[in-house]
C-alpha atoms as a PDB file:
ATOM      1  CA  UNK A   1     110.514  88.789  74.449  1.00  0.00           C
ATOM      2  CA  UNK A   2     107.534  88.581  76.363  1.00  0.00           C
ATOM      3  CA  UNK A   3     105.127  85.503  78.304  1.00  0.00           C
ATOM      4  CA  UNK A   4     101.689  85.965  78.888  1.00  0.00           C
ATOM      5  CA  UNK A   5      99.283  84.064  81.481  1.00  0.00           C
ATOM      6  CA  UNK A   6      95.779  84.509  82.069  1.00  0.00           C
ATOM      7  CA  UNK A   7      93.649  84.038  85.228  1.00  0.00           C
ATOM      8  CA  UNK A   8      90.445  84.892  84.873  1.00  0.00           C
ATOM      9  CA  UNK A   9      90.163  88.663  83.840  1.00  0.00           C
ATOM     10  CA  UNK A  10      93.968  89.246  85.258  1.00  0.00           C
ATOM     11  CA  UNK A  11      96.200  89.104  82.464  1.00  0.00           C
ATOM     12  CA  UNK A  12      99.973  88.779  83.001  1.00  0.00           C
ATOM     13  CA  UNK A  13     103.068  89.747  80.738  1.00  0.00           C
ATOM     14  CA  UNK A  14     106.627  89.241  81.941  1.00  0.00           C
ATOM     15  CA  UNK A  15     109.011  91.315  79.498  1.00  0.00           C
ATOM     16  CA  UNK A  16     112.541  91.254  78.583  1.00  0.00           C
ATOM     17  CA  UNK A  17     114.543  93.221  76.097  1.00  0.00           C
ATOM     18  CA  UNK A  18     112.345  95.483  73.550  1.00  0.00           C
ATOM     19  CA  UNK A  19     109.006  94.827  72.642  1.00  0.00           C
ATOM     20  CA  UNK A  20     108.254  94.966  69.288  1.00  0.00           C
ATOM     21  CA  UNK A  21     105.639  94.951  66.605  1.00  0.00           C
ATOM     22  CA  UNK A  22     105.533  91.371  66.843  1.00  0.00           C
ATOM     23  CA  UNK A  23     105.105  91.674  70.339  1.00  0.00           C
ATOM     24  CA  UNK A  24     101.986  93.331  70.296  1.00  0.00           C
ATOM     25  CA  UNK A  25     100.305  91.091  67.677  1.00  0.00           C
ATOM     26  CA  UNK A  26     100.379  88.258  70.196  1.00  0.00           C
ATOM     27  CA  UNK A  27      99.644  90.858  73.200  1.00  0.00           C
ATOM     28  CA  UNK A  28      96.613  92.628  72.043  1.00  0.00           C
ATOM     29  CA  UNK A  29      94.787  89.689  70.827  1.00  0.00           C
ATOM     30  CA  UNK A  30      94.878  87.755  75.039  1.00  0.00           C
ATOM     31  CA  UNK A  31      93.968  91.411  76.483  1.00  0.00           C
ATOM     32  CA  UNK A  32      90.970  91.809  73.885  1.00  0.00           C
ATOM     33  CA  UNK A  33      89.850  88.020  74.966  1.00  0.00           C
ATOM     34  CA  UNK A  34      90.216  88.766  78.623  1.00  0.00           C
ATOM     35  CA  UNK A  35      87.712  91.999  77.523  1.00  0.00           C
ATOM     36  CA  UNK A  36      85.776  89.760  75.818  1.00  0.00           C
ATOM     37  CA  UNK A  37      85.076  87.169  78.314  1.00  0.00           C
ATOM     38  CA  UNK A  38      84.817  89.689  81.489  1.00  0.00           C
ATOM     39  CA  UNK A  39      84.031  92.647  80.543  1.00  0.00           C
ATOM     40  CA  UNK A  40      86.923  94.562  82.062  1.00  0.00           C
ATOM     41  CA  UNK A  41      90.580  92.998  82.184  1.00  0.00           C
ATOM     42  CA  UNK A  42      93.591  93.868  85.133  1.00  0.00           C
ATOM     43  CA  UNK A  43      96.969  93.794  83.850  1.00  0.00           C
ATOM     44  CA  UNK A  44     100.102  93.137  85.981  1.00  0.00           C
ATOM     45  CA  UNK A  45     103.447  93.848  83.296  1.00  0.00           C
ATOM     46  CA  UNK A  46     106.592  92.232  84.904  1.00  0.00           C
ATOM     47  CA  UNK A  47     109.920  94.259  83.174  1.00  0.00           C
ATOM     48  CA  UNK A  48     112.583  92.011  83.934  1.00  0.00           C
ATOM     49  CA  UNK A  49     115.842  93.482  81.853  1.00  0.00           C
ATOM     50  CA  UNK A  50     113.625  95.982  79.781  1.00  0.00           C
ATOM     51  CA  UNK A  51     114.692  97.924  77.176  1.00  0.00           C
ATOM     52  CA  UNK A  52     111.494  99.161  76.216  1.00  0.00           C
ATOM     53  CA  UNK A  53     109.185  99.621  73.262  1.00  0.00           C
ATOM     54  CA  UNK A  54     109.884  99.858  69.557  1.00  0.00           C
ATOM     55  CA  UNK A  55     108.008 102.726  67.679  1.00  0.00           C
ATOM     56  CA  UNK A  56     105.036  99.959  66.430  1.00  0.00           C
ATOM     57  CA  UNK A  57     104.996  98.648  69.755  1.00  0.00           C
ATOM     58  CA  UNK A  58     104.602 101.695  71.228  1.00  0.00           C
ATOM     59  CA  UNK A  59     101.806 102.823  68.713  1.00  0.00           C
ATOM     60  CA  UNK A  60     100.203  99.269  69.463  1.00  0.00           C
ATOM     61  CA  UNK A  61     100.340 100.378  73.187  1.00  0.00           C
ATOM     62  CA  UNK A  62      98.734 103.078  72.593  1.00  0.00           C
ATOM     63  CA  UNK A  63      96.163 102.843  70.558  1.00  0.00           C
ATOM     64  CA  UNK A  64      94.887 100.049  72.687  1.00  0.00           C
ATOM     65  CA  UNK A  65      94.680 102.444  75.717  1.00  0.00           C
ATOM     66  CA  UNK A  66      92.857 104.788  73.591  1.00  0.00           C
ATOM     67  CA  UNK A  67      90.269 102.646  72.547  1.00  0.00           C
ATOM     68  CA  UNK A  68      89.591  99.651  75.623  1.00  0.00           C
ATOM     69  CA  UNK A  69      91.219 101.890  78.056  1.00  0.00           C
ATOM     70  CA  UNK A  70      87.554 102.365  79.814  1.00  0.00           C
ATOM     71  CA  UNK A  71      87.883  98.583  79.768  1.00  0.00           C
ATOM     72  CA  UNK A  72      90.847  98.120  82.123  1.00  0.00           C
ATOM     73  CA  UNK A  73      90.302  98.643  85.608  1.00  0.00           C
ATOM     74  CA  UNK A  74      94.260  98.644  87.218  1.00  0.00           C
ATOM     75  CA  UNK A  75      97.565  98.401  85.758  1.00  0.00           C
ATOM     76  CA  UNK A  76     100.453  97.215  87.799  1.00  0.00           C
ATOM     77  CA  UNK A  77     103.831  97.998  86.707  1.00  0.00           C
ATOM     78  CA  UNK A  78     106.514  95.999  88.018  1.00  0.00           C
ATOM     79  CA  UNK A  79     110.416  97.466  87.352  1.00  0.00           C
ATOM     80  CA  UNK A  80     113.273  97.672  88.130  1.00  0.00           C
ATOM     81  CA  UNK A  81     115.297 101.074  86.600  1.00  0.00           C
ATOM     82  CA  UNK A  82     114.449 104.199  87.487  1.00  0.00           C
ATOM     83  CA  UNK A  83     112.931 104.955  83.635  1.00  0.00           C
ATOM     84  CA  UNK A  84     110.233 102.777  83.924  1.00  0.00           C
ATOM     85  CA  UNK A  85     108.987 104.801  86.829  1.00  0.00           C
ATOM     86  CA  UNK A  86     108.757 107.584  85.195  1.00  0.00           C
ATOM     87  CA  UNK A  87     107.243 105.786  81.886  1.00  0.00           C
ATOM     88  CA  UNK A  88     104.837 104.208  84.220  1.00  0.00           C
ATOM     89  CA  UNK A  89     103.962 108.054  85.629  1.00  0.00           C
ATOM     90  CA  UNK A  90     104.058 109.646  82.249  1.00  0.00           C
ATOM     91  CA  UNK A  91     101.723 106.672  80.870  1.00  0.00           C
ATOM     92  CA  UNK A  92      98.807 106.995  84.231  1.00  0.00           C
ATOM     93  CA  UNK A  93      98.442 110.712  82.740  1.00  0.00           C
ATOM     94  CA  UNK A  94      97.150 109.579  79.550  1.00  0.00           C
ATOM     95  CA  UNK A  95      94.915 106.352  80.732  1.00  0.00           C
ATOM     96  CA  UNK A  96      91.660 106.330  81.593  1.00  0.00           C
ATOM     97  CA  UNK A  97      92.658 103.763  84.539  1.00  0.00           C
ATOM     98  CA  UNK A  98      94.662 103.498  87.679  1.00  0.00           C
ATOM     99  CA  UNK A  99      97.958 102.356  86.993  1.00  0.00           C
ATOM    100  CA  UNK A 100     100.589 101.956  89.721  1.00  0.00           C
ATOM    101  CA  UNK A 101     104.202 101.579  89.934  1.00  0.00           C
ATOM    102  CA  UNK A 102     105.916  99.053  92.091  1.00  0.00           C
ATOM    103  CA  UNK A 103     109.394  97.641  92.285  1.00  0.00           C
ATOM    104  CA  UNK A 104     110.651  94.640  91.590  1.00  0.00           C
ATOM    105  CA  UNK A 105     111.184  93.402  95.197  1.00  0.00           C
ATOM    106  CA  UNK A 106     107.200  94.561  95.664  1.00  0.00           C
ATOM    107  CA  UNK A 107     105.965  91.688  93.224  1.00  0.00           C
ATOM    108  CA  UNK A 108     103.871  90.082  95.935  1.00  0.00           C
ATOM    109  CA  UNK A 109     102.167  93.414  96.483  1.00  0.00           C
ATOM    110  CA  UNK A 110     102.369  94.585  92.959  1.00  0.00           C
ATOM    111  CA  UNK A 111      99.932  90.854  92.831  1.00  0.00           C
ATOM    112  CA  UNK A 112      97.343  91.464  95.703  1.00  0.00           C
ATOM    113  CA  UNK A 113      96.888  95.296  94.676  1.00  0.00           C
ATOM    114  CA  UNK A 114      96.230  94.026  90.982  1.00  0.00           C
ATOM    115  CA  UNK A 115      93.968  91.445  92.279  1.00  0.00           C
ATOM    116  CA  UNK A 116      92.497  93.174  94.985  1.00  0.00           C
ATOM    117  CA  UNK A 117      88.850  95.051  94.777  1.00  0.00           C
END
């Protein structure tokens, strides 16, 4: 299950359980908008009870990244398991962006550092 809410060019997702195919169809279409309309987007991804990605999800995911990834300037991660950190690690290797890990009690920073030039 996911939420999305937009701000200007800073797009956020709160997640819960697995993201799916699904998922993605709804996700993809608000980041490519945010592209659209700014130029470059910032995403801040709340995990809140994550489970992760499903195989077209993932896919999705990465795709994306492959082909706006010069289009995102800053990914926040916020998490709570010690997974996601390492997901979120694994993930900054392969994007052409800064992406950043922070914990769930570091949402208020996890904010400013997304929105912050």
């Amino acid at each position: 299950m996911h939420t999305i809410t937009a701000e200007n060019n800073i797009v956020c997702v709160r997640v819960s359980g697995k993201l799916t195919q699904d998922d993605y169809d709804e996700l993809i279409p608000s980041w490519k908008a945010a592209i659209a309309r700014y130029g470059k987007m910032r995403l801040l991804f709340i995990m809140e009870d994550f489970h992760g990605w499903d195989v077209g999800a993932a896919w999705d995911d990465f795709r994306f990244d492959r082909k706006h990834g010069g289009q995102i300037e800053r990914v926040a991660m916020v998490g709570e398991k010690a997974w996601q950190h390492w997901i979120t690690k694994l993930g900054a290797v392969f994007a052409d962006t800064t992406v950043r890990y922070f914990e769930r009690d570091q949402l208020s920073e996890a904010e400013r550092w997304v929105r912050s030039e």
